[in-house]
Protein backbone atom coordinates (compact mmCIF):
# COMPACT_ATOMS: atom_id res chain seq x y z
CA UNK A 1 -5.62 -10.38 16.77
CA UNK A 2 -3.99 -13.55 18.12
CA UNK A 3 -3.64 -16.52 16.28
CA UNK A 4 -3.23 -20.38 17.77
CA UNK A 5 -2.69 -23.28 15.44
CA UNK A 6 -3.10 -27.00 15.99
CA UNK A 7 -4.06 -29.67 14.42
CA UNK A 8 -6.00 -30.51 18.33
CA UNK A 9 -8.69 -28.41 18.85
CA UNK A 10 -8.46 -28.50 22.60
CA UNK A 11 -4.80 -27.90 22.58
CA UNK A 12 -5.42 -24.89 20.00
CA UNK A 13 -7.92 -23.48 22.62
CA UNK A 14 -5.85 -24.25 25.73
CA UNK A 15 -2.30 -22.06 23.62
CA UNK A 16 -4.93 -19.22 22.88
CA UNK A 17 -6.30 -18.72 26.56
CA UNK A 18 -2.49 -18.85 27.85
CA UNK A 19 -1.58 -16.43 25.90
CA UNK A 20 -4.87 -13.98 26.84
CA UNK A 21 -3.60 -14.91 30.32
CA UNK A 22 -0.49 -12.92 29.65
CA UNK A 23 -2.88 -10.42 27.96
CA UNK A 24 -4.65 -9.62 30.69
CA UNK A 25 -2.03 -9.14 33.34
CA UNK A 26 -0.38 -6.82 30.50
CA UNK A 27 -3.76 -4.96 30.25
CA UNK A 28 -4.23 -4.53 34.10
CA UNK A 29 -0.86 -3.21 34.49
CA UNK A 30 -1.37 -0.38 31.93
CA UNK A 31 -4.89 0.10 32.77
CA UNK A 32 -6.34 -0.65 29.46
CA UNK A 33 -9.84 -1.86 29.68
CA UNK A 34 -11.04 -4.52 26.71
CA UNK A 35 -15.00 -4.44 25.81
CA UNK A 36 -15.39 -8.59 25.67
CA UNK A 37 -18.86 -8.16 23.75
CA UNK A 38 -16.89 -6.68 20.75
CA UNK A 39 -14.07 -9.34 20.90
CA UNK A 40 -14.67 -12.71 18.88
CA UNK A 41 -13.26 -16.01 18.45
CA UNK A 42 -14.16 -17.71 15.26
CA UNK A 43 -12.13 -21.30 14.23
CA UNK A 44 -11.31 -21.46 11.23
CA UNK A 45 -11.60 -25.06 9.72
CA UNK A 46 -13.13 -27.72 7.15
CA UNK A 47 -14.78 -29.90 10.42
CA UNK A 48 -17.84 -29.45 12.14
CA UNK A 49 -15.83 -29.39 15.29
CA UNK A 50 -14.28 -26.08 16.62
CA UNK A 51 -12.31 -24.90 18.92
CA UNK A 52 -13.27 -24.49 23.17
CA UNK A 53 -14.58 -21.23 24.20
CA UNK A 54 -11.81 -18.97 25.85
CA UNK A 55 -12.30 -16.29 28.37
CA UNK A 56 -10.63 -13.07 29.51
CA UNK A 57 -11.41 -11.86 33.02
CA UNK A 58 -13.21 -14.79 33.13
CA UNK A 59 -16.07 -13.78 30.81
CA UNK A 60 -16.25 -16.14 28.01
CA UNK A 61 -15.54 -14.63 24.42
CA UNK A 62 -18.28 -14.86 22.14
CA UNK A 63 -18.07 -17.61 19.22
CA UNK A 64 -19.17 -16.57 15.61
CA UNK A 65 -18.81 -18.66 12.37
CA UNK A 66 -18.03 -15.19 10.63
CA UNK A 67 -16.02 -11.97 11.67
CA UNK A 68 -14.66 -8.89 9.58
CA UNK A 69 -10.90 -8.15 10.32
CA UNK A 70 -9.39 -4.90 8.68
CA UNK A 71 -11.92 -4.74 6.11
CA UNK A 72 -11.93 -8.45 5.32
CA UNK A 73 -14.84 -10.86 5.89
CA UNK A 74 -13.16 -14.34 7.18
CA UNK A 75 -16.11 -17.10 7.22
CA UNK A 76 -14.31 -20.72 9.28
CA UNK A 77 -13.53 -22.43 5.65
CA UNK A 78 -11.57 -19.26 4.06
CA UNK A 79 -13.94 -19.58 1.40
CA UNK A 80 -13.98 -15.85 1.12
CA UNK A 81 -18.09 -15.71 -0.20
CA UNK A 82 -19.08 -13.49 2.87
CA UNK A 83 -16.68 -10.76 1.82
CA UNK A 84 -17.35 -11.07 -2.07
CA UNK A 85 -21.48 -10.53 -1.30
CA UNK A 86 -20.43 -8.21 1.14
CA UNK A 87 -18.85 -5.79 -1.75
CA UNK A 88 -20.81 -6.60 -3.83
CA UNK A 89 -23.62 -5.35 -1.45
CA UNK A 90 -21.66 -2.01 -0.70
CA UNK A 91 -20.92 -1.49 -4.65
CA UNK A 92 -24.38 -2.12 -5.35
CA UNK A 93 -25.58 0.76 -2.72
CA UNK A 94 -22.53 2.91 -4.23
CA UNK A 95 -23.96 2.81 -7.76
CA UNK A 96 -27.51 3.77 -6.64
CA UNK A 97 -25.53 6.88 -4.66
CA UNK A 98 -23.50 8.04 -7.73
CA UNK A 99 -26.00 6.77 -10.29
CA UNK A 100 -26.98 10.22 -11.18
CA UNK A 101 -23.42 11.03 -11.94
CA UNK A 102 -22.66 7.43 -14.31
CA UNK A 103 -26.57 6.85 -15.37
CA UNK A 104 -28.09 7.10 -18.92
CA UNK A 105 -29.30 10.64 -17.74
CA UNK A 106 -25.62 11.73 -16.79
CA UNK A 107 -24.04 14.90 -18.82
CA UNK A 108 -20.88 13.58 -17.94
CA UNK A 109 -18.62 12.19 -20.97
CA UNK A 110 -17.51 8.68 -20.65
CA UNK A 111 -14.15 9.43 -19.81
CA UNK A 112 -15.30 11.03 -16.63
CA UNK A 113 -17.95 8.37 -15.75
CA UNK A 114 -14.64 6.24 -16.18
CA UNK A 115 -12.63 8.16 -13.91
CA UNK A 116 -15.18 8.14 -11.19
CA UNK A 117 -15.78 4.16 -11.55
CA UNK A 118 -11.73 4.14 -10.90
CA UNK A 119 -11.68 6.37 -8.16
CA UNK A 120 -14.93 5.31 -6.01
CA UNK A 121 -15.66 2.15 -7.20
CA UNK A 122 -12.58 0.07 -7.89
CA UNK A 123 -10.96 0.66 -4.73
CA UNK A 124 -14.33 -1.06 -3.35
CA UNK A 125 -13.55 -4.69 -4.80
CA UNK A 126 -9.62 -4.31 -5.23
CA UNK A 127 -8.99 -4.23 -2.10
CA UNK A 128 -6.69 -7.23 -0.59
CA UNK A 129 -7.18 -9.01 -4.28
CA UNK A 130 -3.82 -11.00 -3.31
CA UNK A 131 -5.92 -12.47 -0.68
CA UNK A 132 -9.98 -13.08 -1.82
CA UNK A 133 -8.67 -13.59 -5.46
CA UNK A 134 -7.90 -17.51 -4.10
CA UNK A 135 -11.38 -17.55 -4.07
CA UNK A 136 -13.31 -20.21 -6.34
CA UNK A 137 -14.24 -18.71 -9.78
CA UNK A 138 -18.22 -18.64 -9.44
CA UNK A 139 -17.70 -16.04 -6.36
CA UNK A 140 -14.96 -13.89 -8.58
CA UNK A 141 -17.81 -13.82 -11.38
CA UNK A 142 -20.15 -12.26 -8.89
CA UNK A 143 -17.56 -8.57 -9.11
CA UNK A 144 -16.73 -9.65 -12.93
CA UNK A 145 -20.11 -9.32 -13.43
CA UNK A 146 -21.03 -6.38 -11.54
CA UNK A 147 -17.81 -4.67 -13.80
CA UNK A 148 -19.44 -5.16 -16.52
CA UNK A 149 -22.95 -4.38 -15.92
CA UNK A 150 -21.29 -1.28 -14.58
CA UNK A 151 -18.93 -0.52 -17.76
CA UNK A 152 -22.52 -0.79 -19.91
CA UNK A 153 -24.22 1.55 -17.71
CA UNK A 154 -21.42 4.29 -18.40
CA UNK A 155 -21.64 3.79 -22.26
CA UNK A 156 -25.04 3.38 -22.85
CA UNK A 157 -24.21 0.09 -25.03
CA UNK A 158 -26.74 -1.73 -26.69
CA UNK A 159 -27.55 -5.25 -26.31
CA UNK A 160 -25.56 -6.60 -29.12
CA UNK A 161 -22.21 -4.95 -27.66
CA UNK A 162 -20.37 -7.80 -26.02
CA UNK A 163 -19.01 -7.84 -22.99
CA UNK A 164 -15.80 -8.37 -24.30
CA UNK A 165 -15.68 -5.67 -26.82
CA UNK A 166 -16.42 -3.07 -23.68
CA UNK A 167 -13.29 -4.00 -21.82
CA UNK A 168 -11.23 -3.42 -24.57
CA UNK A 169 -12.44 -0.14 -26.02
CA UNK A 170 -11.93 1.13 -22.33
CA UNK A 171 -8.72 -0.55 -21.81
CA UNK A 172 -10.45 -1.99 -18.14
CA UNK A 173 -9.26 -5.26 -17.36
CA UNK A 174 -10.94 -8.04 -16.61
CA UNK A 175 -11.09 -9.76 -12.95
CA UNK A 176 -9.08 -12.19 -13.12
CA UNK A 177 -6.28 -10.09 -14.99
CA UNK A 178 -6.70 -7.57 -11.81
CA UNK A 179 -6.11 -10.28 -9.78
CA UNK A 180 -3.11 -12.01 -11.21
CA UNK A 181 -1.30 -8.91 -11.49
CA UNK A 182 -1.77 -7.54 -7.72
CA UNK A 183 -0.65 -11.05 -6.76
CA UNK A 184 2.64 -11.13 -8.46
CA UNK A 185 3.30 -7.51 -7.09
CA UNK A 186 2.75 -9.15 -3.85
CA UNK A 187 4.99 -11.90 -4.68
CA UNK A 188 7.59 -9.72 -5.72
CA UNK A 189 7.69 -7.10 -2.79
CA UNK A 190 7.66 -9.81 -0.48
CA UNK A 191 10.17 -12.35 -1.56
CA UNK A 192 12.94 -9.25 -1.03
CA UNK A 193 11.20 -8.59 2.36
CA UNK A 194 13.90 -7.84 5.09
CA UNK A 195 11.58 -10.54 6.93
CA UNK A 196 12.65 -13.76 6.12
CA UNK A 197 9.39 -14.68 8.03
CA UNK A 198 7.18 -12.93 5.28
CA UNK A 199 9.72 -14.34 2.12
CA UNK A 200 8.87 -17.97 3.63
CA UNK A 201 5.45 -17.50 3.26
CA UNK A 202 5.83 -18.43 -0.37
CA UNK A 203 7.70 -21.65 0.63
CA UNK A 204 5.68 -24.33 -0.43
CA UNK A 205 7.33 -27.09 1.31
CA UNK A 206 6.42 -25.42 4.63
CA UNK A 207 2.51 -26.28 4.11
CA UNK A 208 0.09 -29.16 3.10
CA UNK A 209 -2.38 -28.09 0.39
CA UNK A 210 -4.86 -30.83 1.34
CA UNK A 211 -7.41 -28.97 -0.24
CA UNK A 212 -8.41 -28.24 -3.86
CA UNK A 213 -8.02 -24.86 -3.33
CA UNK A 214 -5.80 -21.37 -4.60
CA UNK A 215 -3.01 -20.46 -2.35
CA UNK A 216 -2.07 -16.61 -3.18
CA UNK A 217 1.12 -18.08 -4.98
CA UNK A 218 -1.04 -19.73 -7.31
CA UNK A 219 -2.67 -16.58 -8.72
CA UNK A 220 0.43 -15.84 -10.17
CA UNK A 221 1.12 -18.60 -12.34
């Protein structure tokens, strides 16, 4: 991944392509060979206006408005909806996999129902909280509600057993709790980081919040 930032989208475009310049004559001296239909550029901004199209042997680099980087679904506003519907999409087909194992019909106590929603289906939405937690509350209420739709499944529970009253017989936290504690892990293994790179990321002073958003410092607070 390469990353060019400017507040000029022209001059953001123009720092990319120099630097796939140096790319390329790196990947024709080793002999690597790129496949430009699988290579995107997305810009990621508030405006209407994006970035230039780039090339790279001269074939121009295909534009999306949404692209999936280690697992993570970036839309161009960071609003981090496409990878919250994505889980909640792959959860969703998860459940209907394992719902023989977790359903009403299931044998298995509710410890082990438990154990399996831990092992399989946690690690689904958990993943990189520190990042999609700064997302606005109505998109973190799509997983919080998924939980618990899930954690009444497993029991059995009648309608009159709150939602609230589930997460605390089964000691499973909430969300938001989830979230707020992965971020201030994150916080504190990177403010010792060796990097002072990484520790500055948590220097406020360094960016302009213009808008009304989370940063992954705020999580934690």
């Amino acid at each position: 991944m390469i990353l060019s930032s400017d507040t000029n989208t022209n001059r953001a475009s123009d720092k990319l392509q120099l630097h796939l310049n140096v790319l390329q004559t790196w990947l024709e001296q080793w002999r690597v060979k790129v496949n430009n239909t699988k290579s995107t550029q997305i810009t990621f901004t508030t405006n209407r206006i994006v970035c230039p199209q780039t090339t790279i042997y001269n074939i121009p680099i295909p534009m999306k408005s949404e692209v999936t980087y280690l697992g993570l679904h970036l839309d161009q506003r960071l609003t981090w909806q496409a990878h919250i519907n994505a889980k909640r999409q792959q959860l969703k087909s998860r459940v209907k996999k394992y719902y023989w194992l977790i359903g009403q019909t299931s044998q298995l106590s509710v410890e082990n129902k438990l154990l399996l929603y831990k092992t399989i289906l946690k690690p689904i939405w958990t993943y990189c909280t520190e990042l999609w937690g700064c997302s606005k509350p109505s998109n973190t209420k799509i997983l919080q509600a998924f939980q618990s739709k899930t954690l009444r499944l497993i029991t059995n529970a009648p309608w009159y057993v709150n939602n609230q009253t589930l997460h605390t017989d089964l000691s499973i936290p909430y969300i938001n709790k989830v979230i707020s504690t992965a971020a201030k892990k994150s916080r504190d293994r990177n403010l010792n980081h060796h990097n002072p790179l990484i520790a500055n990321l948590y220097n406020r002073a360094l960016g302009n919040q213009r808008l009304r958003r989370y940063w992954p410092e705020d999580l934690t607070e």
